[in-house]
Protein backbone atom coordinates (compact mmCIF):
# COMPACT_ATOMS: atom_id res chain seq x y z
CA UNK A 1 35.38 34.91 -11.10
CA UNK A 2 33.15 37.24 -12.68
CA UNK A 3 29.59 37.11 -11.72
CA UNK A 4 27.33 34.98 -14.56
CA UNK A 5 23.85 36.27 -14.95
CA UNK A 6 21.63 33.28 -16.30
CA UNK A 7 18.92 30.02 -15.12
CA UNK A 8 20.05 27.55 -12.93
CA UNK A 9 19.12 23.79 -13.45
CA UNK A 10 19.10 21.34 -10.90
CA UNK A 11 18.26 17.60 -11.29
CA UNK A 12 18.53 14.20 -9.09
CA UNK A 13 19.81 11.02 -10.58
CA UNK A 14 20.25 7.33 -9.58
CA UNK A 15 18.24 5.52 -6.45
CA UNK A 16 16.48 7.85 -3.86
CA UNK A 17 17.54 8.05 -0.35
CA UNK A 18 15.63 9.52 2.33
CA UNK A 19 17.66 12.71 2.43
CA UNK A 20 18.28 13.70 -1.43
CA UNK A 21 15.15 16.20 -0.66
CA UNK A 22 17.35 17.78 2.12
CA UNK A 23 20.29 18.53 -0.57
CA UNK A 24 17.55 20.12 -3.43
CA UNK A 25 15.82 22.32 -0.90
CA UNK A 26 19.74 23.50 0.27
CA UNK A 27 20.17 24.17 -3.55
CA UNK A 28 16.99 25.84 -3.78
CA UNK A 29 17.16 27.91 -1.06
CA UNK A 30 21.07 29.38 -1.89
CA UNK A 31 20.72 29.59 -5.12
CA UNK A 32 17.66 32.13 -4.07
CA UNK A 33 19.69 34.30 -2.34
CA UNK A 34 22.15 35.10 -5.28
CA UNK A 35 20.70 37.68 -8.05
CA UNK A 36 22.39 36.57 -10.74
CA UNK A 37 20.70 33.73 -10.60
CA UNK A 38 17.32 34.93 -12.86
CA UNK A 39 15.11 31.53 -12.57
CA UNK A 40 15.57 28.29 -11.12
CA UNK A 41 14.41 24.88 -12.73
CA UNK A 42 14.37 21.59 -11.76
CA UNK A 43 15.06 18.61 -14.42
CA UNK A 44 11.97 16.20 -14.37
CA UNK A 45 13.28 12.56 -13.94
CA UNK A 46 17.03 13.66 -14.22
CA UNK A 47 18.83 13.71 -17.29
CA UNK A 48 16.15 12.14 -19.49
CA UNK A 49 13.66 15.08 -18.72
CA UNK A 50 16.14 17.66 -19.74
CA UNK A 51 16.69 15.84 -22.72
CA UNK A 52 12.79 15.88 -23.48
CA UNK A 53 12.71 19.21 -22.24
CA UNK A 54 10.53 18.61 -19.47
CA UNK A 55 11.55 21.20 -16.93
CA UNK A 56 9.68 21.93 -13.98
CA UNK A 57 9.65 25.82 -12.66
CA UNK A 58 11.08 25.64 -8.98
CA UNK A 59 10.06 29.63 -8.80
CA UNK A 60 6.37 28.67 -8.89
CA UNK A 61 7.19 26.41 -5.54
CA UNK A 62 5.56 27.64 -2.43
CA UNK A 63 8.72 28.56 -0.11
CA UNK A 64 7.51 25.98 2.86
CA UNK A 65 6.76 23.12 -0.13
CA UNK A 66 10.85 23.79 -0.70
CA UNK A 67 11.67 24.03 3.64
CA UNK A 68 9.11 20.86 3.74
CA UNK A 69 11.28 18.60 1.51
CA UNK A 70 14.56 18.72 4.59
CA UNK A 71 11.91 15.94 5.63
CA UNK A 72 10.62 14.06 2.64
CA UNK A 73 12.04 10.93 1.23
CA UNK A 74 12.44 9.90 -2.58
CA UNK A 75 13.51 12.40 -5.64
CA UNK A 76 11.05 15.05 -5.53
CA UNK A 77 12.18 15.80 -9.21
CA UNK A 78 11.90 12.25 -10.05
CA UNK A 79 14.89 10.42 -10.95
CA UNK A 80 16.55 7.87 -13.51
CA UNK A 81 19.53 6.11 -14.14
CA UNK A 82 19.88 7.18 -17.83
CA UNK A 83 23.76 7.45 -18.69
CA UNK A 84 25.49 9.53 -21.60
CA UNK A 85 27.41 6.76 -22.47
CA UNK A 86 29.98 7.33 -25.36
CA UNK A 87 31.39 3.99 -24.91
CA UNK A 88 28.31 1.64 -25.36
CA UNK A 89 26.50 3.61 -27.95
CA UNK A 90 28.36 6.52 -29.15
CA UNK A 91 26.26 7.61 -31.60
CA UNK A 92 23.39 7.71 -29.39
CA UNK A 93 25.22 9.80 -26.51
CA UNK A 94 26.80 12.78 -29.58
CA UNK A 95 23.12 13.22 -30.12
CA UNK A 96 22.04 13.45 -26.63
CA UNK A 97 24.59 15.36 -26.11
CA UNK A 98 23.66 17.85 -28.98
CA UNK A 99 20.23 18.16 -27.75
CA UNK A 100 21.28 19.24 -24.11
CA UNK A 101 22.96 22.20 -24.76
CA UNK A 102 20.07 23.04 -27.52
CA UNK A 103 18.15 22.85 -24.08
CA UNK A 104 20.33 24.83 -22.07
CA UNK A 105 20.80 27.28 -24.29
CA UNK A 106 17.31 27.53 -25.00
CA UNK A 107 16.44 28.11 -21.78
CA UNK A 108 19.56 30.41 -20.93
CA UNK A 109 20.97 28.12 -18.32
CA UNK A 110 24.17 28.64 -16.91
CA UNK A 111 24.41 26.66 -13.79
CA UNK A 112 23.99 22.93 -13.76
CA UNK A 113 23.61 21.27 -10.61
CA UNK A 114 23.16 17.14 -10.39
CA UNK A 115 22.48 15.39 -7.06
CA UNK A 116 23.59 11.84 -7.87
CA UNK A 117 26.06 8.93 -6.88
CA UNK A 118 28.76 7.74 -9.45
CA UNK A 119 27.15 7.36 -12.73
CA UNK A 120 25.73 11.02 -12.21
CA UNK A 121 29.16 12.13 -11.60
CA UNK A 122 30.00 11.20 -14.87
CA UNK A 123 27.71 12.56 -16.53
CA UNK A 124 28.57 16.36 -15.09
CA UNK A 125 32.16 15.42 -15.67
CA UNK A 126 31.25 14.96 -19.09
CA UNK A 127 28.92 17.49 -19.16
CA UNK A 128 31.73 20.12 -18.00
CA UNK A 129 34.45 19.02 -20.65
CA UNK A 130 31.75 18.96 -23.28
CA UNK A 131 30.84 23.02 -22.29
CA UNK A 132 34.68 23.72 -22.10
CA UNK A 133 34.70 22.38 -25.55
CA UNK A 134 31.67 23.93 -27.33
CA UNK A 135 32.63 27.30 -25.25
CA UNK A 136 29.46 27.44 -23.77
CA UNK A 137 29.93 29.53 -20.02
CA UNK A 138 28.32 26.81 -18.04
CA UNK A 139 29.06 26.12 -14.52
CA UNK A 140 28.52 22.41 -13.48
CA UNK A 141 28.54 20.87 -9.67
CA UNK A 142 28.07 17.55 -8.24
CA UNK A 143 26.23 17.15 -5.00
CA UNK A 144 26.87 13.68 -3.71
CA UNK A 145 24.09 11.24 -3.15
CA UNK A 146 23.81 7.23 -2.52
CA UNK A 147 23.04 5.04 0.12
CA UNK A 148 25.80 2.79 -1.43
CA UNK A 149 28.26 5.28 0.65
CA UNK A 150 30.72 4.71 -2.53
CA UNK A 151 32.05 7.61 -3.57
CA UNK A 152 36.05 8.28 -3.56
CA UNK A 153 36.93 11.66 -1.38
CA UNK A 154 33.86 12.49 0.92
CA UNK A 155 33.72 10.86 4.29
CA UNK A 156 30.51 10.13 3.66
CA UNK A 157 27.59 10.04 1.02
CA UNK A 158 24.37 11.99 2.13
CA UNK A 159 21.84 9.09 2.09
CA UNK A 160 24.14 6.57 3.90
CA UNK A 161 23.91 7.69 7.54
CA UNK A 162 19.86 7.25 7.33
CA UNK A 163 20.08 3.82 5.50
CA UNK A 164 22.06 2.15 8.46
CA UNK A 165 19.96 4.11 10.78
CA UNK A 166 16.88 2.68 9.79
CA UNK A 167 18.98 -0.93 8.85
CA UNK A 168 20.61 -1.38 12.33
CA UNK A 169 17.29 -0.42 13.67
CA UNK A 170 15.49 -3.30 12.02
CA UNK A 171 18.16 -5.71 12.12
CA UNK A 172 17.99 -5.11 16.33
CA UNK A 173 14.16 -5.47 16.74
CA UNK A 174 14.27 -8.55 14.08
CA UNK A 175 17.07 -10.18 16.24
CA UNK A 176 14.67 -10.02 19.31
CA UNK A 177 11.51 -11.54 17.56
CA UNK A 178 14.25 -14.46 16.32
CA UNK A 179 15.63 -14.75 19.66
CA UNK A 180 12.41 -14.74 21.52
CA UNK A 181 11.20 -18.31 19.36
CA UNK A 182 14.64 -19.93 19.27
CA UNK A 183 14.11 -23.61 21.04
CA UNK A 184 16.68 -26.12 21.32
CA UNK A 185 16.16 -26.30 17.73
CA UNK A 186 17.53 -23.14 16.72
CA UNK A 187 16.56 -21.08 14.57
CA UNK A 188 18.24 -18.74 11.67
CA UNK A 189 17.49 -15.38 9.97
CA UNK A 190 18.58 -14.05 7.11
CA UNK A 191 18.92 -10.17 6.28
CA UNK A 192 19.41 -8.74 2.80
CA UNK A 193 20.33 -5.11 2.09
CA UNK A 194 21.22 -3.27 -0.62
CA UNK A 195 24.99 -3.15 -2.18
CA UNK A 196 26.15 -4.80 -5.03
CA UNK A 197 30.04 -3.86 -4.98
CA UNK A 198 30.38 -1.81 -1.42
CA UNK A 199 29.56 -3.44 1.58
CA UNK A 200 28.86 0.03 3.61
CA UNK A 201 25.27 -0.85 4.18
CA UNK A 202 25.50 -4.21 5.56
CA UNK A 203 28.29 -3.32 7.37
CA UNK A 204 26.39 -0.44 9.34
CA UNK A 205 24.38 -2.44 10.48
CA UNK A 206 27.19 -4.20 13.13
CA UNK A 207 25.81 -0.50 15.61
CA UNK A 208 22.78 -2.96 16.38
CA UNK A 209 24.96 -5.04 18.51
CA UNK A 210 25.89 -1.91 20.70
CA UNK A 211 29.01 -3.51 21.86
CA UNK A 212 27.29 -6.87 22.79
CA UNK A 213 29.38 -9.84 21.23
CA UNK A 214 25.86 -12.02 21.65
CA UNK A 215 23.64 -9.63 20.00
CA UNK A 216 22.45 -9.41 16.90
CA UNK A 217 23.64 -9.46 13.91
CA UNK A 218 26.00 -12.44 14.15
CA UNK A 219 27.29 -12.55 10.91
CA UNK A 220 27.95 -9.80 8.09
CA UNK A 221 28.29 -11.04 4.85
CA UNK A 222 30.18 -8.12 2.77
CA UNK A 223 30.48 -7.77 -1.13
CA UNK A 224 34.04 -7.14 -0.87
CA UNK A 225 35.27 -9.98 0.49
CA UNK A 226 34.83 -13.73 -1.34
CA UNK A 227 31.72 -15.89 0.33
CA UNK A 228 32.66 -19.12 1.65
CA UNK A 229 30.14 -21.55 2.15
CA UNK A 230 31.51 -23.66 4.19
CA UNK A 231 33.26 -20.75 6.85
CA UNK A 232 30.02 -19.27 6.60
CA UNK A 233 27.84 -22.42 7.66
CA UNK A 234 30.20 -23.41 10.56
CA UNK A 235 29.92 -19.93 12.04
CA UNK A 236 26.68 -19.83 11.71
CA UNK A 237 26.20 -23.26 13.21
CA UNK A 238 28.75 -22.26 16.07
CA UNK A 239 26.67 -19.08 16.75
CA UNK A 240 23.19 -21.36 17.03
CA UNK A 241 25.20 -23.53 19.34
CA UNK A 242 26.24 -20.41 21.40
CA UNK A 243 23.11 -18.50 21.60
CA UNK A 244 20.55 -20.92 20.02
CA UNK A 245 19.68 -18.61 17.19
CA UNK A 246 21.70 -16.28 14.56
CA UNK A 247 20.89 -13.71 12.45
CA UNK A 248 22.81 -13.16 9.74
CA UNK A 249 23.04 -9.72 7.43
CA UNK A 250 23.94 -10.37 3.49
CA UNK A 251 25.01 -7.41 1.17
CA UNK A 252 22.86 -8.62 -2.15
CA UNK A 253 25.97 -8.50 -4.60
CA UNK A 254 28.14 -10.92 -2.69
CA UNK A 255 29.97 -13.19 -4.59
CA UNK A 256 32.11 -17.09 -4.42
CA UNK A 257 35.28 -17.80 -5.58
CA UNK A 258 34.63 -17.39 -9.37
CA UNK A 259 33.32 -13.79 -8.83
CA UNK A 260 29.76 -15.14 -9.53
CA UNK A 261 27.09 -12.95 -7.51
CA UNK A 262 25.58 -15.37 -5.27
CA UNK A 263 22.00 -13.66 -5.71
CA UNK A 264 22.19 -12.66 -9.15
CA UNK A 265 19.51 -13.64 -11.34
CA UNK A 266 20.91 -13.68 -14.98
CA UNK A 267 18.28 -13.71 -16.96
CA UNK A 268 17.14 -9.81 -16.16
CA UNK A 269 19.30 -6.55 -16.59
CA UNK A 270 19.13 -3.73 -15.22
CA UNK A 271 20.17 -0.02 -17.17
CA UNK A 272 23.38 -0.40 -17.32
CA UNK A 273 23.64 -4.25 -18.25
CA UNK A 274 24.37 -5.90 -14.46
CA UNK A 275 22.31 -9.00 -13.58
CA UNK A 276 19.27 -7.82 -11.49
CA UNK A 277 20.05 -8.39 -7.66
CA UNK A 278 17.51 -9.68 -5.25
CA UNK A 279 17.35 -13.21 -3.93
CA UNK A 280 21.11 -13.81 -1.87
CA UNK A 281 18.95 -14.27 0.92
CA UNK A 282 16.35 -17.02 -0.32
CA UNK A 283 20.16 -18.72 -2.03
CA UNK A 284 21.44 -18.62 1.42
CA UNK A 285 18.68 -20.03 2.98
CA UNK A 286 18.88 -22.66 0.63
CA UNK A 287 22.00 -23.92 1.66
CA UNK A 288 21.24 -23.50 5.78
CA UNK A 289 18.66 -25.31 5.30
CA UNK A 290 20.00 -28.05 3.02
CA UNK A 291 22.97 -28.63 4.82
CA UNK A 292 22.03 -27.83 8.91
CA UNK A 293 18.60 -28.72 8.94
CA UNK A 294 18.24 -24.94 10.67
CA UNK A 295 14.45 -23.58 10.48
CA UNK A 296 15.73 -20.22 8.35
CA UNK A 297 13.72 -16.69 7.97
CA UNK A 298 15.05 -14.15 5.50
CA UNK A 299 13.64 -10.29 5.58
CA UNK A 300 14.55 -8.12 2.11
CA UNK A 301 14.74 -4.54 3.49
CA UNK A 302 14.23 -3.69 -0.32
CA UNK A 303 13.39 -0.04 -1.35
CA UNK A 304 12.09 0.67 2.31
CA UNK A 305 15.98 1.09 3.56
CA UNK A 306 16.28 3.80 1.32
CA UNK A 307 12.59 5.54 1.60
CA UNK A 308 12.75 5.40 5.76
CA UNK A 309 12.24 9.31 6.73
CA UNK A 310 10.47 8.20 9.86
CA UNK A 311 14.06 6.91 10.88
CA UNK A 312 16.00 9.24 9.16
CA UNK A 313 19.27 10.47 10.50
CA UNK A 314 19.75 14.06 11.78
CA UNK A 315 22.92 14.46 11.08
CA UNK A 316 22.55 12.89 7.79
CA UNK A 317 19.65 15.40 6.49
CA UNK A 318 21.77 18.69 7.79
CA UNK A 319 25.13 16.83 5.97
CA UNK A 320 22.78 16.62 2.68
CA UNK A 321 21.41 20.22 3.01
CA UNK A 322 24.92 21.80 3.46
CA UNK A 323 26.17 19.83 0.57
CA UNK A 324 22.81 21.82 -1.55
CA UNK A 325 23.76 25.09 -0.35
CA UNK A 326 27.51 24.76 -1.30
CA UNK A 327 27.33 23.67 -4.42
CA UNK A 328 24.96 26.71 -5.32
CA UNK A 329 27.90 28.65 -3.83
CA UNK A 330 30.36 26.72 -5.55
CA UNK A 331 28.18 27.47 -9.26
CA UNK A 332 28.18 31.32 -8.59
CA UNK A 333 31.46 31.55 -7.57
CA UNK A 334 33.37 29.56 -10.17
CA UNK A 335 34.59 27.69 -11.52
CA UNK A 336 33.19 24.69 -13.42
CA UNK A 337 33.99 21.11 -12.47
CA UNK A 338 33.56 20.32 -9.14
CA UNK A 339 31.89 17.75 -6.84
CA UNK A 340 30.69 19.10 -3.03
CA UNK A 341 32.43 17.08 -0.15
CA UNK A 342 31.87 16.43 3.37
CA UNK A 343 35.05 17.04 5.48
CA UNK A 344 35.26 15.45 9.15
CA UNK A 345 36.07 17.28 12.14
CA UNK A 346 36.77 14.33 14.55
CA UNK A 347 36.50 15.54 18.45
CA UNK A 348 38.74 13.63 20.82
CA UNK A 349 35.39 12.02 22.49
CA UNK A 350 34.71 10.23 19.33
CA UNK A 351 31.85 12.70 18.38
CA UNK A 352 32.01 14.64 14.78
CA UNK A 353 31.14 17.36 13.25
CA UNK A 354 31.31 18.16 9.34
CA UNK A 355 32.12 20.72 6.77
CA UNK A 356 31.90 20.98 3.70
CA UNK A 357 34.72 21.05 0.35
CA UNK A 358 35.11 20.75 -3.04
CA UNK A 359 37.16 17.74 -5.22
CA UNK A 360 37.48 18.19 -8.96
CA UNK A 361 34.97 15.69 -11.12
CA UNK A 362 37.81 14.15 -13.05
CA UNK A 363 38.90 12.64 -9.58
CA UNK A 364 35.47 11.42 -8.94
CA UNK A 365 33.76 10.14 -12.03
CA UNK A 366 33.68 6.51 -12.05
CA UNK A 367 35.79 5.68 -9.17
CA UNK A 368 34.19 3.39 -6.23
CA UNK A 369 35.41 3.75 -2.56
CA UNK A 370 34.77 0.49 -1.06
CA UNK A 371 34.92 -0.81 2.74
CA UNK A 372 38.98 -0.91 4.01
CA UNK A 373 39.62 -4.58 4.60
CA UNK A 374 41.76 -2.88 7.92
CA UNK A 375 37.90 -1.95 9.25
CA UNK A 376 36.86 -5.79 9.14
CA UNK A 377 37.34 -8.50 11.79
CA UNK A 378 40.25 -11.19 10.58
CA UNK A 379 37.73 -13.80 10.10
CA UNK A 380 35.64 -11.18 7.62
CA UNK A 381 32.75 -11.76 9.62
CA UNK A 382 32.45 -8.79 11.07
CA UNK A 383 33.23 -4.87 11.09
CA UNK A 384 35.92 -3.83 13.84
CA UNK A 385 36.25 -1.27 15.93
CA UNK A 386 37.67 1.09 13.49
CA UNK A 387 34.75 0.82 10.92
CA UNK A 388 31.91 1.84 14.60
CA UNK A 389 34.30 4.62 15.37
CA UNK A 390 33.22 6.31 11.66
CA UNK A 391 30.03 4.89 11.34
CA UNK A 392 28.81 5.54 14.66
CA UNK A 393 28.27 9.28 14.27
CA UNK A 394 26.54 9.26 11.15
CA UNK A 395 23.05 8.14 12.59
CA UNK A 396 22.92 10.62 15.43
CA UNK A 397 19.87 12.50 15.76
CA UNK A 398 15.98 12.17 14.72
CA UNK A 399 14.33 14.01 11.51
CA UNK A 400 11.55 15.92 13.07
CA UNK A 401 8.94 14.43 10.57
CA UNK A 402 5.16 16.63 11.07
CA UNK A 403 2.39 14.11 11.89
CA UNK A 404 -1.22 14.19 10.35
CA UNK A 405 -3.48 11.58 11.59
CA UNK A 406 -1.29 9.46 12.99
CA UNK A 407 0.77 9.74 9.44
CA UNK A 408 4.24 11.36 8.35
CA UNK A 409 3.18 14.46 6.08
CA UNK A 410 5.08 14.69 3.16
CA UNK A 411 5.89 17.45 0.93
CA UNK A 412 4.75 17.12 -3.23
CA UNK A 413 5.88 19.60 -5.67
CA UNK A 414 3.15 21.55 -7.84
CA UNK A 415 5.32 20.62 -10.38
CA UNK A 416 4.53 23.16 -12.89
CA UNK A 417 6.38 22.71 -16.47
CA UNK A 418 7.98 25.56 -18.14
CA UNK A 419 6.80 26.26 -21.64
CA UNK A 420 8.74 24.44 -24.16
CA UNK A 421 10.98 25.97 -26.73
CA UNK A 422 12.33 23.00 -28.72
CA UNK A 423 10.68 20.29 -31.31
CA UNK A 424 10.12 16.75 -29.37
CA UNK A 425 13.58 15.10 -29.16
């Protein structure tokens, strides 16, 4: 296509993961090496600071602040989870919509790049049509980002590899503080991670066990398949009886027979109108409790799974940075519409190595990949063989985090705005 002189925009949407750094600075860094590409900003807060016009000028970056973010966790940018949502509140979104391309224009940007997961998707899908529409020469690419591993097409989500990393890490060292106080009494831990419709990040962490039937964890409790109490408390009475302690792993959004989420607490929302999820573990040790008489822990890995650098996976960070640099290749060569992929090269040893693609938006926006019920044990206790075999390679390799008295040391942007052009919004 022909070459497109103008600004390029890049933003970061949704939950942070330790690697979504790894993608901007790949951005940032391509995007530098291509002259029609005059300035580059970065959207403060995603989607809601271009709306408010609060743009941040990545040209006033120092170039190792940019090479220093390959190792820094959370959305440099800042982030949100604001949707364009022409379904909900139509009215609202026209307007929003409106004011973005006042913005864009203002500031004479022609490339739009969004790191996000699924709702971000969407929004560049929409995004694109709405510049086809208006005939405004915009070119728009997804770079794919969530620990939640649930996007349709890529083998993988930048973010995920590092989550099960640290997650299986934790889960194995918890299992041997459990293990090394189970009595004849037994004892029982509980593990919740994050995942309210995929079950990717519980599921990774079945690498702890390293092959061992009797290690840790014992039980995985995935989103995609209905939670029975009962099953669930004889296995997990079975596995005390076996090993005299069991540690089970609990995706928060599972759910019972009536499609209820078992940790769901009603009464708060979050942005997009789902129940707020955090408490399947304190519900589960409820019933263990209740109904075994089993002295039960629980651990809530919370926002730590996803903010982890100091266990950050190698291959994960380089997977995220290649995904950056090709969608700034993608943008200047044309055309429009596309969401970067990561394409597996499987070696007949079971290693893997990765390049990259591209998979149109419309195939990606709102679609969620979730775990193949061919990669779980019969019983659904458990991944199989065929869920290690892909997982396994995605946590190879250590992050080479710098160290300053005794502490990881983290890049911060300068953050400098550009000058407004606009009234408020």
């Amino acid at each position: 296509m022909a070459e497109l002189p103008g600004n390029l925009l890049v933003a970061q949407s949704g939950g942070p993961t330790a690697v979504i750094n790894a993608s901007l600075a790949g951005v940032v860094q391509e995007a530098g090496r291509n002259e029609c590409i005059q300035e580059i900003f970065g959207g403060a807060n995603g989607i809601l600071g271009i709306l408010n016009e609060d743009l941040i000028d990545i040209n006033e970056e120092k170039a190792k602040t940019i090479e220093a973010l390959r190792h820094t966790p959370a959305a440099a940018l800042g982030t949100c989870r604001y949707k364009l949502d022409f379904k909900g509140r139509p009215e609202q979104a026209a307007a929003d919509m409106d004011r973005l391309f006042e913005v864009l224009q203002a500031h004479e940007i022609r490339y739009f790049i969004y790191i996000g997961g699924n709702d971000s998707q969407d929004t560049s899908h929409k995004i694109h049509e709405e510049a086809l529409k208006r005939g405004y020469e915009l070119r728009v690419v997804g770079v794919p980002k969530t620990i939640d591993n649930d996007l349709p097409f890529t083998d993988h989500c930048p973010g995920y590899g590092s989550v099960i990393k640290y997650n299986a890490t934790t889960v194995m060292e918890v299992g041997i503080d459990v293990a090394s106080m189970a009595t004849e009494d037994g004892a029982c831990c509980i593990v919740e991670v994050m995942g309210r419709s995929a079950g990717w990040i519980a599921a990774g962490t079945v690498l702890a066990k390293r092959g061992n039937p009797a290690s840790p964890p014992h039980l995985i409790l995935l989103p995609e398949l209905v939670f029975d109490e009962e099953k669930f408390l004889a296995k997990v009475s079975e596995t005390v009886q076996a090993h005299r302690y069991c540690v089970v792993v609990a995706g928060e959004g599972i759910k019972n027979a009536a499609g209820e989420e078992v940790g769901a607490d009603k009464t708060h929302l979050d942005a997009f109108g789902h129940p707020v999820l955090a408490g399947v573990a304190e519900k589960l040790k409820q019933v263990v409790e209740g109904r075994l008489k089993l002295k039960t822990r629980t651990a809530m890995l919370g926002y730590a799974q996803r903010a982890a650098e100091h266990c950050a996976s190698l291959a994960d960070s380089n997977n995220a940075f290649a995904c950056g640099e090709a969608a700034a290749r993608a943008a200047v060569a044309g055309p429009s519409g596309s969401m970067v992929k990561i394409v597996r090269e499987a070696g007949v040893d079971g290693s893997a190595s990765w390049s990259t693609g591209l998979q149109p938006l419309a195939d990606v926006a709102n679609v969620e990949h979730l775990v193949p019920r061919e990669w779980i044990t019969e019983d659904g206790f458990l991944p199989n063989e065929k869920f290690i075999e892909y997982a396994r390679p995605l946590i190879e390799g250590e992050v080479a985090v710098p160290m300053e008295n005794g502490l990881p040391n983290y890049a911060r942007l300068e953050g400098v705005r550009v000058e407004k052009k606009l009234p408020p919004r």
